[in-house]
N, C-alpha and C. Protein backbone atom coordinates (compact mmCIF):
# COMPACT_ATOMS: atom_id res chain seq x y z
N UNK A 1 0.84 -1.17 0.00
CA UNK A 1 0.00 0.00 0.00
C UNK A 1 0.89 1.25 0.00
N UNK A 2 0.20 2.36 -1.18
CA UNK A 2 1.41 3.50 -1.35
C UNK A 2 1.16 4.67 -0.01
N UNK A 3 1.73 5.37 0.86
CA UNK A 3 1.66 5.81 1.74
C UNK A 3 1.62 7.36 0.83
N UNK A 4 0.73 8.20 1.53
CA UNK A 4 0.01 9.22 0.82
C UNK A 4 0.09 10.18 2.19
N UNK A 5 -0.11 11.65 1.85
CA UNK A 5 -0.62 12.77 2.31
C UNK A 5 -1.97 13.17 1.34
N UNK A 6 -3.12 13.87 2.16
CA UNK A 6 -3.87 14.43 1.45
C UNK A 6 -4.60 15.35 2.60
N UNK A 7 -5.11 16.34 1.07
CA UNK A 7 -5.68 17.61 2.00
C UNK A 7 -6.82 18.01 1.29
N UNK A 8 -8.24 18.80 1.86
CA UNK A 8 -9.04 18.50 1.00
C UNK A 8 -8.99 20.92 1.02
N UNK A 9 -9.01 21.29 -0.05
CA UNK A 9 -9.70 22.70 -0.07
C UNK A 9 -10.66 22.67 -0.80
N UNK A 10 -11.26 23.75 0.10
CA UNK A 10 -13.10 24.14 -0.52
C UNK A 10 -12.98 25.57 -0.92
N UNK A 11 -13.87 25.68 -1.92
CA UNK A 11 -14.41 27.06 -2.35
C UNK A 11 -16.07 26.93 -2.75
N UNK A 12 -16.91 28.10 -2.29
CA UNK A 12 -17.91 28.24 -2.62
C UNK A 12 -17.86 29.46 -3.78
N UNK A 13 -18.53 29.02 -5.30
CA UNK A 13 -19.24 29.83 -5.91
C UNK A 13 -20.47 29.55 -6.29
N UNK A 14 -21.12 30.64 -6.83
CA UNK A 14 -22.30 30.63 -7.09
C UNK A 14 -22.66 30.04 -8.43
N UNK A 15 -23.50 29.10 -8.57
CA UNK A 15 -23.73 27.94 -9.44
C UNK A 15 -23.57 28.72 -11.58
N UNK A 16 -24.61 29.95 -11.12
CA UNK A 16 -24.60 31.07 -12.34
C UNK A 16 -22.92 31.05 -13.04
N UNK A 17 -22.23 31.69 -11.88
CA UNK A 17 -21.05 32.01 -12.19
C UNK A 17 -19.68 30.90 -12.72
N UNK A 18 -19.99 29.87 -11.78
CA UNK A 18 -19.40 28.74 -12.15
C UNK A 18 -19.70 28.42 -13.67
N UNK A 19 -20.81 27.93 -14.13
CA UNK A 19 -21.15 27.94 -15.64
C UNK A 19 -20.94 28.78 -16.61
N UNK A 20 -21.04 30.07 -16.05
CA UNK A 20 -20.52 30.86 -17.27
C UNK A 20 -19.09 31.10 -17.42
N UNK A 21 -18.36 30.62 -16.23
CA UNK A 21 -16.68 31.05 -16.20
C UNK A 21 -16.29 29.62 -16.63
N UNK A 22 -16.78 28.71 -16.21
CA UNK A 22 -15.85 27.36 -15.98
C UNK A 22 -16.52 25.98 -17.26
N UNK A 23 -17.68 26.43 -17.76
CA UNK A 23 -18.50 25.26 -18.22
C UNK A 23 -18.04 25.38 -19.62
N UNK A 24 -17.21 24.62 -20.52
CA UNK A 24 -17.30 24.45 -22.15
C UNK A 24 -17.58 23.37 -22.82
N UNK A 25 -19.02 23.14 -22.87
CA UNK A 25 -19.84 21.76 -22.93
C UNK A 25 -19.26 21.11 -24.15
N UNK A 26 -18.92 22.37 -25.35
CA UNK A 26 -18.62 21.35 -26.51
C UNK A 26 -17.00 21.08 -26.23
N UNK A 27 -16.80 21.78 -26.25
CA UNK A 27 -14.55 21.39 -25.73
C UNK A 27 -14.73 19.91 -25.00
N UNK A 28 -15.61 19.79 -23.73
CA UNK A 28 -15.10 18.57 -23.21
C UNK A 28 -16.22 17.80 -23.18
N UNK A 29 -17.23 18.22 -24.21
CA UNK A 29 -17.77 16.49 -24.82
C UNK A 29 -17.07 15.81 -25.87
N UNK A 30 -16.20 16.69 -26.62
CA UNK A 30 -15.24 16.44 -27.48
C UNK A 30 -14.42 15.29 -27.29
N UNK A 31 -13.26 15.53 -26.15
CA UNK A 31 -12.92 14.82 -25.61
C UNK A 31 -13.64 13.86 -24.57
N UNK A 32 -14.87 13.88 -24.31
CA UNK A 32 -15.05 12.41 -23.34
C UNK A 32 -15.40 12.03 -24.96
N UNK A 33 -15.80 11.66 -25.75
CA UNK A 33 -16.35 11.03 -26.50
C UNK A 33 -14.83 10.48 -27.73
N UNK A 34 -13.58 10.62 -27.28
CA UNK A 34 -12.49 10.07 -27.79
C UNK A 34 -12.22 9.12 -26.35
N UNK A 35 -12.84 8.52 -24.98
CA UNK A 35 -12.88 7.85 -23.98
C UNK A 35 -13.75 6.70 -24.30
N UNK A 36 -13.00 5.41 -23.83
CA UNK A 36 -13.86 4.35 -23.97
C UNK A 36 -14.88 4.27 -23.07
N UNK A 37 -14.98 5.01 -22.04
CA UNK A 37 -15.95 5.30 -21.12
C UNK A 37 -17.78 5.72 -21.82
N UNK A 38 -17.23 6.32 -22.73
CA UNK A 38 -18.42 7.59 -23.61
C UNK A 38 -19.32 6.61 -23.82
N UNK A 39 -20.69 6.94 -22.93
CA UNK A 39 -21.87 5.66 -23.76
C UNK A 39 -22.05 4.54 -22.93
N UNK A 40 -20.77 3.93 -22.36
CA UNK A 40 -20.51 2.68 -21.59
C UNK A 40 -20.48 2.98 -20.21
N UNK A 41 -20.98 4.26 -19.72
CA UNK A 41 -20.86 4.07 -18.43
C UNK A 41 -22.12 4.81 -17.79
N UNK A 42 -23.01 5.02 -16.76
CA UNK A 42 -23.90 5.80 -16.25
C UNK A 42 -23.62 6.98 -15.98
N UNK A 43 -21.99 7.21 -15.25
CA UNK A 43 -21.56 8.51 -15.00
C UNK A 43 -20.76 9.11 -16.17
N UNK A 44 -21.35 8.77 -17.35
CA UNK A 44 -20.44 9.46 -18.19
C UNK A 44 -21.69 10.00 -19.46
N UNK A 45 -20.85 10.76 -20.43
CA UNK A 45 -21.70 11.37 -21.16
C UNK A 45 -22.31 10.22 -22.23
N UNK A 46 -22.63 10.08 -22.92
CA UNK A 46 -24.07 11.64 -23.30
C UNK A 46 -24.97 11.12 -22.18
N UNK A 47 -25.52 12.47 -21.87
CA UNK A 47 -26.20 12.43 -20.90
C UNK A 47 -27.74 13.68 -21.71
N UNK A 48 -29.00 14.03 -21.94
CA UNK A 48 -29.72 14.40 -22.50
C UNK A 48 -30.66 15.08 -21.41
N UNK A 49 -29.87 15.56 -20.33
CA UNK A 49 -30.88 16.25 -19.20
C UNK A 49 -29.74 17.07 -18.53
N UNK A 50 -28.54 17.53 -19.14
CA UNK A 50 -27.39 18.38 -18.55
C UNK A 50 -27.98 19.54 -18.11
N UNK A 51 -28.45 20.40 -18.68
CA UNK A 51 -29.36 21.65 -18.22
C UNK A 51 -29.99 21.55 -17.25
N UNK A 52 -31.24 20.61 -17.21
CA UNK A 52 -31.75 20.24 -15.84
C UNK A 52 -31.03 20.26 -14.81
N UNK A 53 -30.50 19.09 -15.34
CA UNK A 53 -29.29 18.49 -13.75
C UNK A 53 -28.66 19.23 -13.10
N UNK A 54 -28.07 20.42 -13.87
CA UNK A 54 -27.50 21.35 -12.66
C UNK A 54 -28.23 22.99 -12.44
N UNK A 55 -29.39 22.85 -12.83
CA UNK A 55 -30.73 24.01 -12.43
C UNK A 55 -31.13 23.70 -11.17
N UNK A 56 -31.58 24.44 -10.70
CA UNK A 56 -32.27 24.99 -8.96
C UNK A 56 -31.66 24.79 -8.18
N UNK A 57 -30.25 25.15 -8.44
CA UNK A 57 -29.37 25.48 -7.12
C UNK A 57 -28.58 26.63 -7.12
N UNK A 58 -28.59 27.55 -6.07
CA UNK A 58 -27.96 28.62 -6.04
C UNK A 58 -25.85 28.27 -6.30
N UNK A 59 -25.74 27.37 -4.86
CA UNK A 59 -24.16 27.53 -4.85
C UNK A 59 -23.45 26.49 -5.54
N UNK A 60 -22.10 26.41 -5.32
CA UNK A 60 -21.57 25.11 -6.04
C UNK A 60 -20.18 24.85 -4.89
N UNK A 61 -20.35 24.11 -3.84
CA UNK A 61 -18.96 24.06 -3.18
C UNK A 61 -17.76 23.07 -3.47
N UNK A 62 -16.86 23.43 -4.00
CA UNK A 62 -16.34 22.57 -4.67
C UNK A 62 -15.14 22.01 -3.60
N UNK A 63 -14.67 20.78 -4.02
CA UNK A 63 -13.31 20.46 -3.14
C UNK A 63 -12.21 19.61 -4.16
N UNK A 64 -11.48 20.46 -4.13
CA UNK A 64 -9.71 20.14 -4.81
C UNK A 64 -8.98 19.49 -3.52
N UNK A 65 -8.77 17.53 -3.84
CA UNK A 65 -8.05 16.90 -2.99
C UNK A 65 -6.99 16.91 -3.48
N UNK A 66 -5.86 17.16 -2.72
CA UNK A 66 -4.35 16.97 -3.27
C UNK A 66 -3.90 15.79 -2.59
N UNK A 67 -3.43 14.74 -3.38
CA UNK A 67 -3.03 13.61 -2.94
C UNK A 67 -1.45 13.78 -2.60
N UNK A 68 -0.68 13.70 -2.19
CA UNK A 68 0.81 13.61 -1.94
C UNK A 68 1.60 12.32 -1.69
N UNK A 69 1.84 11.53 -2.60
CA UNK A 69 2.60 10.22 -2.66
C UNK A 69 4.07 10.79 -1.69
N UNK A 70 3.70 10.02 -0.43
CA UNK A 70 5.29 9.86 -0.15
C UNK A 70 6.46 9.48 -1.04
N UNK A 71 6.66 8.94 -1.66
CA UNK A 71 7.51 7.99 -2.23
C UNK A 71 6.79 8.39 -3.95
N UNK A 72 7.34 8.78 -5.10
CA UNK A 72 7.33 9.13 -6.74
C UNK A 72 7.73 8.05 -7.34
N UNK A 73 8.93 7.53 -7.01
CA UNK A 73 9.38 6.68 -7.91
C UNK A 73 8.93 5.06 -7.85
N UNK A 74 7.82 4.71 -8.70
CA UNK A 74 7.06 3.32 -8.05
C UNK A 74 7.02 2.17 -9.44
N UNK A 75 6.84 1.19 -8.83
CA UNK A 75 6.83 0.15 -10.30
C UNK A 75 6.36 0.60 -11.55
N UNK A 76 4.86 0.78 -10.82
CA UNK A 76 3.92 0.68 -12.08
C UNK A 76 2.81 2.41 -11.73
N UNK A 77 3.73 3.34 -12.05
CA UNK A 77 2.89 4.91 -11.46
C UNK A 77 1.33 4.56 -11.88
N UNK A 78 0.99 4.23 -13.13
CA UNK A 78 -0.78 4.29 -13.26
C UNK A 78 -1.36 3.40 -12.15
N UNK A 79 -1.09 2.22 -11.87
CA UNK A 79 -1.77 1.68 -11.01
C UNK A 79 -1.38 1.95 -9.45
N UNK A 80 -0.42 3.04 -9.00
CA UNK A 80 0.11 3.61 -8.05
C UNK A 80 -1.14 4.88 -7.87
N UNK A 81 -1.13 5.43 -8.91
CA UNK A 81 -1.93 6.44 -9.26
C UNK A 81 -3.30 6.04 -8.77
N UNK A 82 -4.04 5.07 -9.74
CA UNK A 82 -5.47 4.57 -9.58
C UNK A 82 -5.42 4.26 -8.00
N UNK A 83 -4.75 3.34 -7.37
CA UNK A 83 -4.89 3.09 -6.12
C UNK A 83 -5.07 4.17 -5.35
N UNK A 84 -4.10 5.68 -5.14
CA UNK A 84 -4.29 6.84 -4.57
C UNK A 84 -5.73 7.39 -4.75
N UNK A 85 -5.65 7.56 -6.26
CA UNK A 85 -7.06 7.86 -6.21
C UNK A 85 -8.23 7.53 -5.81
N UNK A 86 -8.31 6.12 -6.12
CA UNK A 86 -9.84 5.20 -5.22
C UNK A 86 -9.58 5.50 -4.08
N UNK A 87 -8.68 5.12 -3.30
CA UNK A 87 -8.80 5.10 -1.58
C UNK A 87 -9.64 6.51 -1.47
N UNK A 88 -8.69 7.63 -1.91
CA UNK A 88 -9.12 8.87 -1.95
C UNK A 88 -10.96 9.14 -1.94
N UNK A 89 -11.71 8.57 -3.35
CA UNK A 89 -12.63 9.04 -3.80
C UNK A 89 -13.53 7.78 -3.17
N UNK A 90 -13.36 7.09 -1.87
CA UNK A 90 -13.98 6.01 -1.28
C UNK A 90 -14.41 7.16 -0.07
N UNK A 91 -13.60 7.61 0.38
CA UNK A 91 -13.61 8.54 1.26
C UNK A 91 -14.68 9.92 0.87
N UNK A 92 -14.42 10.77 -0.14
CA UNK A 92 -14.79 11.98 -1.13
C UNK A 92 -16.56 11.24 -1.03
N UNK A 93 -16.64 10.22 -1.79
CA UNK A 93 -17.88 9.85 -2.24
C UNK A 93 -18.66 9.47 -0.85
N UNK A 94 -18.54 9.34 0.29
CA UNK A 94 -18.97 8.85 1.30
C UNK A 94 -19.45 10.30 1.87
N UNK A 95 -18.59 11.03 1.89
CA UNK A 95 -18.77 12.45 2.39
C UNK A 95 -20.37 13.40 2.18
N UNK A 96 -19.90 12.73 0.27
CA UNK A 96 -20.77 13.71 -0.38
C UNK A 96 -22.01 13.19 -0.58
N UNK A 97 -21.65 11.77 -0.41
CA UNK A 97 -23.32 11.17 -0.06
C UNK A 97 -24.14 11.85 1.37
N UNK A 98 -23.32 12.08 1.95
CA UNK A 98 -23.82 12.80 3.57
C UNK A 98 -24.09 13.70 3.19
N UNK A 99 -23.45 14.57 2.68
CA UNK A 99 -23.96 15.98 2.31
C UNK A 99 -25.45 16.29 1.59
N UNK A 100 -25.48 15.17 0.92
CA UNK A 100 -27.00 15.70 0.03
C UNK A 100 -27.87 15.06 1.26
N UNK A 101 -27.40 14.05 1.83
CA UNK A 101 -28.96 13.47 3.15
C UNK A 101 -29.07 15.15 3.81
N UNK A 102 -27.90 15.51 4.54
CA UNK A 102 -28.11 16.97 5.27
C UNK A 102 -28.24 17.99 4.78
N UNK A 103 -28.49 18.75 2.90
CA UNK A 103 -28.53 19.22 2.95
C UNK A 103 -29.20 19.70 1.59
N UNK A 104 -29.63 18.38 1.41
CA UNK A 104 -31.18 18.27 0.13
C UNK A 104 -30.09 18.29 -1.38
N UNK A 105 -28.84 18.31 -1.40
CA UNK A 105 -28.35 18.64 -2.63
C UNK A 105 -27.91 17.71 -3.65
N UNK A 106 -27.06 18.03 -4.47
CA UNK A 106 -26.52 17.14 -5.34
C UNK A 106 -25.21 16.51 -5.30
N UNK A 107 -24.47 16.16 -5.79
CA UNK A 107 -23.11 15.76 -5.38
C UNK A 107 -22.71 15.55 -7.09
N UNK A 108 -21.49 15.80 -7.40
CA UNK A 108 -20.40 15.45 -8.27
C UNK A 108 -19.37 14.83 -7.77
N UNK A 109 -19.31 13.50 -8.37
CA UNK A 109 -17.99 12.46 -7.33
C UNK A 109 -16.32 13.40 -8.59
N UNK A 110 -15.54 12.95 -8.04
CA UNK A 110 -14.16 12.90 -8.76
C UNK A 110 -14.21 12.11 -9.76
N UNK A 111 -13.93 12.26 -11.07
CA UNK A 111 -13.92 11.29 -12.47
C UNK A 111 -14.89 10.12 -12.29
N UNK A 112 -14.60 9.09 -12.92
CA UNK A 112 -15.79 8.40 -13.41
C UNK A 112 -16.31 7.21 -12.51
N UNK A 113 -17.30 6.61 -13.09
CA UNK A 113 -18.13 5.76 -11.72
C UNK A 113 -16.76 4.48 -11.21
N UNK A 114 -17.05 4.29 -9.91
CA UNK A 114 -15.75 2.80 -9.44
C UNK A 114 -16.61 2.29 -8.46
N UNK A 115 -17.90 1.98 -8.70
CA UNK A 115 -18.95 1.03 -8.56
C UNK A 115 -18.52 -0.22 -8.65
N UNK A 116 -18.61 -0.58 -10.18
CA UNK A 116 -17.79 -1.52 -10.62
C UNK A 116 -17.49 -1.28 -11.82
N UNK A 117 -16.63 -2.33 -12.25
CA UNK A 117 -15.86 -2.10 -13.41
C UNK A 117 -16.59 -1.47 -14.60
N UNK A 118 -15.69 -0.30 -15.28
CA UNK A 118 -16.65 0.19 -16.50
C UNK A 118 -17.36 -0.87 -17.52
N UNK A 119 -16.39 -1.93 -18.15
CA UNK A 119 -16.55 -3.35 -18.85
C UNK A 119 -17.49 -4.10 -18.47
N UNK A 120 -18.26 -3.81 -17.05
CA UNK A 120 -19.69 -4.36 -16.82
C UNK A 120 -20.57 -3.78 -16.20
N UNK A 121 -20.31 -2.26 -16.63
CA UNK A 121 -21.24 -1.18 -16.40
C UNK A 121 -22.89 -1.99 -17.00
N UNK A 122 -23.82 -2.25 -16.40
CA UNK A 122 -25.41 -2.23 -17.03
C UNK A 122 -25.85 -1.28 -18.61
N UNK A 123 -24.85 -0.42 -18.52
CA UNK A 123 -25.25 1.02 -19.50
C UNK A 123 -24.81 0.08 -20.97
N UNK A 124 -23.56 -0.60 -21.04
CA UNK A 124 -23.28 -1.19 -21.90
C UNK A 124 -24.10 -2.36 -22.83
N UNK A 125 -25.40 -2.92 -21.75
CA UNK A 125 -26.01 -3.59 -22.64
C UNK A 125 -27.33 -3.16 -22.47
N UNK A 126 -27.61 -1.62 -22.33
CA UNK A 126 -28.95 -1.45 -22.60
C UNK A 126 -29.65 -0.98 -20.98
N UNK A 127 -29.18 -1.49 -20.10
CA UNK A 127 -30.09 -2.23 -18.91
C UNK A 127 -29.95 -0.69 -17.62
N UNK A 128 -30.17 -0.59 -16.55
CA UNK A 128 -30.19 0.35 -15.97
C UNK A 128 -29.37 0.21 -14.97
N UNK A 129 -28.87 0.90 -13.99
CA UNK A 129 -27.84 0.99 -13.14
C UNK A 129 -28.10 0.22 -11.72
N UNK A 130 -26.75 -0.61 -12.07
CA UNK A 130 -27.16 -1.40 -10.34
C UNK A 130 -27.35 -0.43 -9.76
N UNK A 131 -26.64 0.26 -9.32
CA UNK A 131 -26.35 1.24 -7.97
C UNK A 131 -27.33 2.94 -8.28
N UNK A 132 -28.14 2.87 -8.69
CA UNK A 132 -28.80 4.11 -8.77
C UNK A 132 -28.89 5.08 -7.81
N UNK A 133 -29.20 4.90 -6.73
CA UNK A 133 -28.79 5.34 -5.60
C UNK A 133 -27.72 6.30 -4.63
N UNK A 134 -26.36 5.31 -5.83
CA UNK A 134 -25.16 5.72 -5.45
C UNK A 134 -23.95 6.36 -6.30
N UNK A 135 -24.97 6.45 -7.87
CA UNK A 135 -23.61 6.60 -8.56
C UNK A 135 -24.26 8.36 -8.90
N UNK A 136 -22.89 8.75 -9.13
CA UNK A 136 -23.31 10.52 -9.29
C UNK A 136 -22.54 10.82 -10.88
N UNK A 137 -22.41 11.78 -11.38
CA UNK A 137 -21.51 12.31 -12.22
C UNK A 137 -20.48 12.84 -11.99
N UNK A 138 -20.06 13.65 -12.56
CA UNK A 138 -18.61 14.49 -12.64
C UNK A 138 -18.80 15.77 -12.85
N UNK A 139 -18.13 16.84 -12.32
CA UNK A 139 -18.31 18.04 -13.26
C UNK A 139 -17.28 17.91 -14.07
N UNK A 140 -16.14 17.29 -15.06
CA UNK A 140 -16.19 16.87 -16.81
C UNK A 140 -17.00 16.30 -17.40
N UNK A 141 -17.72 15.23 -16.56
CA UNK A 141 -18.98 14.86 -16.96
C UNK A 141 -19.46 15.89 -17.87
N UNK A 142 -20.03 16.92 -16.89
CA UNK A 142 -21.04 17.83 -17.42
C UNK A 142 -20.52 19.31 -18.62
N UNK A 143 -19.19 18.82 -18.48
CA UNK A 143 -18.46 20.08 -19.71
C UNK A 143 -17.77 21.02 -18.54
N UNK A 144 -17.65 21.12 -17.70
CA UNK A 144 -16.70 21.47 -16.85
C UNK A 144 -15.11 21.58 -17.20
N UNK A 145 -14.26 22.59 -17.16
CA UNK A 145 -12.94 22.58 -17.53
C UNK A 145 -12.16 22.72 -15.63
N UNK A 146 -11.65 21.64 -15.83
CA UNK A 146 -11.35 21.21 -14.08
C UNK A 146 -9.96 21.88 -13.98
N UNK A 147 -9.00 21.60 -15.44
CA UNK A 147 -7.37 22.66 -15.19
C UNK A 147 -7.98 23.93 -14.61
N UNK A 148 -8.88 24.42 -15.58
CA UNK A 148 -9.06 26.49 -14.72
C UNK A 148 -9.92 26.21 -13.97
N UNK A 149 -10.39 25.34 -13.01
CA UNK A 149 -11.04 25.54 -11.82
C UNK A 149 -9.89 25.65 -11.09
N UNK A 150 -9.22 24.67 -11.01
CA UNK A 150 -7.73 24.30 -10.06
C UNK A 150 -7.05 25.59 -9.96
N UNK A 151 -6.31 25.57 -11.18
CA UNK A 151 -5.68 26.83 -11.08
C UNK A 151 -6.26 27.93 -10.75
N UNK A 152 -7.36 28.66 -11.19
CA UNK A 152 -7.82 30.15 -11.39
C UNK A 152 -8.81 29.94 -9.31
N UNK A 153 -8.99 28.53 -9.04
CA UNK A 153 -9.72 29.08 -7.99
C UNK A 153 -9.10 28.38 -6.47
N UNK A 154 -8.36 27.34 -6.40
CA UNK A 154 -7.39 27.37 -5.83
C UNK A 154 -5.89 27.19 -5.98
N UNK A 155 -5.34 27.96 -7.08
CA UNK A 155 -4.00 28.67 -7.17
C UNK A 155 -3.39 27.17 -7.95
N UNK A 156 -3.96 25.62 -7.96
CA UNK A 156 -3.28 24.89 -8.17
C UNK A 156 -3.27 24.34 -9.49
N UNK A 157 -1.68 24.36 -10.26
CA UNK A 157 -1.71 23.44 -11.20
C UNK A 157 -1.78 22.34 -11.35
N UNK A 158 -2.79 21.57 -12.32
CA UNK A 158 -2.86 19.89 -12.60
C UNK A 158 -1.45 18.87 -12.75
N UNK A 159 -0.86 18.21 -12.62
CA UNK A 159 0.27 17.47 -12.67
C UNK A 159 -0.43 16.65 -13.21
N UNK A 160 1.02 15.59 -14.35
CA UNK A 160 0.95 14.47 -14.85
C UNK A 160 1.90 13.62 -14.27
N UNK A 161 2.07 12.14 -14.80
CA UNK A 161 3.07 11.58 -14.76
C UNK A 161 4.13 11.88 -16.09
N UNK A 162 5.19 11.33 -15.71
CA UNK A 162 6.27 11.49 -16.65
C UNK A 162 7.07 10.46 -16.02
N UNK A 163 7.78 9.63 -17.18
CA UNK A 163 8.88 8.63 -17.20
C UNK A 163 8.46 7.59 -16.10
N UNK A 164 7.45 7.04 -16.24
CA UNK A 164 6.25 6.22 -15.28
C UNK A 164 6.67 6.27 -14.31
N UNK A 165 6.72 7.78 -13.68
CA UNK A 165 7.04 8.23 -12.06
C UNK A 165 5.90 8.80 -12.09
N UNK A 166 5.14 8.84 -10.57
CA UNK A 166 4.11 9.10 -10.29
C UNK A 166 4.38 11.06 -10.26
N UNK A 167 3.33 12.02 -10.49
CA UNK A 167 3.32 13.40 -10.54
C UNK A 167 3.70 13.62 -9.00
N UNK A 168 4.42 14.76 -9.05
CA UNK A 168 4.36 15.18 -7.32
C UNK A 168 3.04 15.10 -5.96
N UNK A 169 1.94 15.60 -7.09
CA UNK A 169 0.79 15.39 -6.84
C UNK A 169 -0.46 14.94 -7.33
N UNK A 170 -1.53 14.88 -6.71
CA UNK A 170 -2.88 14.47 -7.47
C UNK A 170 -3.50 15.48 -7.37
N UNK A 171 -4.46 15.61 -8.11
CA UNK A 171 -5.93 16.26 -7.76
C UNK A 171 -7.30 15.79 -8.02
N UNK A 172 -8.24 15.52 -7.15
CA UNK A 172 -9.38 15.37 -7.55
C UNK A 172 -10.24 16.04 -6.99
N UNK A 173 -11.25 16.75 -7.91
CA UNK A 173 -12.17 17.46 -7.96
C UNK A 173 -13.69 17.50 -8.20
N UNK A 174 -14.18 17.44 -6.87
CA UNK A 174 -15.46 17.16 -6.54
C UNK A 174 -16.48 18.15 -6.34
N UNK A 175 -17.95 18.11 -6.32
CA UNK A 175 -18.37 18.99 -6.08
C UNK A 175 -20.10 18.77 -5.68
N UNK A 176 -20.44 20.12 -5.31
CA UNK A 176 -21.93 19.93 -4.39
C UNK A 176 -22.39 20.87 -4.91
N UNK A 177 -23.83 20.89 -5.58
CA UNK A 177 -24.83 21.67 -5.41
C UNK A 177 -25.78 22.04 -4.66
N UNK A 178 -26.02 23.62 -3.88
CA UNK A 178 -27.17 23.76 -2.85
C UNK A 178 -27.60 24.76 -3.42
N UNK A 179 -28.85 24.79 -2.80
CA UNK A 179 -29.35 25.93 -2.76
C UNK A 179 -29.71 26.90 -1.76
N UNK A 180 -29.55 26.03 -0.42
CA UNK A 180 -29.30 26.65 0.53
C UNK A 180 -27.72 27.27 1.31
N UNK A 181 -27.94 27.13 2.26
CA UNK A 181 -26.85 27.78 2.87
C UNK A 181 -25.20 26.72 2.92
N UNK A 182 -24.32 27.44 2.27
CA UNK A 182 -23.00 26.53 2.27
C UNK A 182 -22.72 25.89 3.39
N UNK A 183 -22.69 24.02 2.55
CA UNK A 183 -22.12 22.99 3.39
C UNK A 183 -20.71 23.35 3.93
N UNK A 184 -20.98 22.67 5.35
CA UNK A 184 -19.95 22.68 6.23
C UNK A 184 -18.99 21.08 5.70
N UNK A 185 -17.81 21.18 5.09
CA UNK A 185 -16.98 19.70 4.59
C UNK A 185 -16.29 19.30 5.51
């Protein structure tokens, strides 16, 4: 098991503003739809109720987790990577399920559904979602540009890997819709 630091920051904006600064539906349906995900998964696009889905809520509180791998230099960085991340978004997704019981809202998990495997997602043969209940979207999901959230709203640039060393850091980026008064994370 890879030994990690992580930290979670929040920002509240207002749902209006978020969409008109941050949302470029055709740029990043573009790209999910070059993803083998596109079609094959519940939390992924096309989705034919985007407008809806994020109407009648005033705020949007978002949270940028920074993962911090003790240790960069690892066998296999993607599956170093994926592991950081799930533990991470086991945690994230538990949260934000609480949040909508306390506070009537919506939730956006971090990237795509880990229910179970995309390859036997229900969506793939027609059929409807085991987990209805539990699976949410993304804001890329929804045309969201997540680099200028990071950067432009908490100061942070996205990292990659390079030379299958894991990035200095992670980020995953989650988020809540209310319409009432900003959740306490």
């Amino acid at each position: 098991m890879i030994e990690y630091k992580s930290y979670d920051y929040t920002r509240t904006i207002p749902v209006d503003d978020y969409i008109l600064r941050y949302r470029d539906e055709r740029r990043f349906m573009a790209y999910c739809r070059e993803c083998r995900r596109y079609g094959n998964s519940w939390s992924c696009p096309p989705f034919n109720d985007s407008e809806d889905y994020l109407s009648g809520f005033r705020n949007l509180l978002i949270v940028c987790t920074r993962i911090t791998p003790v240790v960069l230099d690892v066998p296999d960085a993607v599956e170093a990577g994926q592991e950081l991340m799930h533990r991470e978004r086991s945690r994230l997704d538990k949260r934000l399920l609480a949040l909508e019981e306390e506070y009537n809202g919506r939730a956006f998990y971090a990237g795509s559904c880990i229910l179970c495997p995309w390859e036997e997602c229900a969506r793939r043969s027609g059929k409807a979602c085991r987990y209805p209940s539990r699976i949410r979207r993304s804001l890329e999901a929804c045309g969201f540009d997540l680099g200028r959230t990071t950067s432009e709203l908490f100061g942070i640039e996205m990292k990659w890997s390079e030379n299958r060393n894991l990035p200095e850091y992670l980020l995953l980026v989650s988020g809540f819709l209310s319409d009432r008064e900003t959740p306490i994370w």
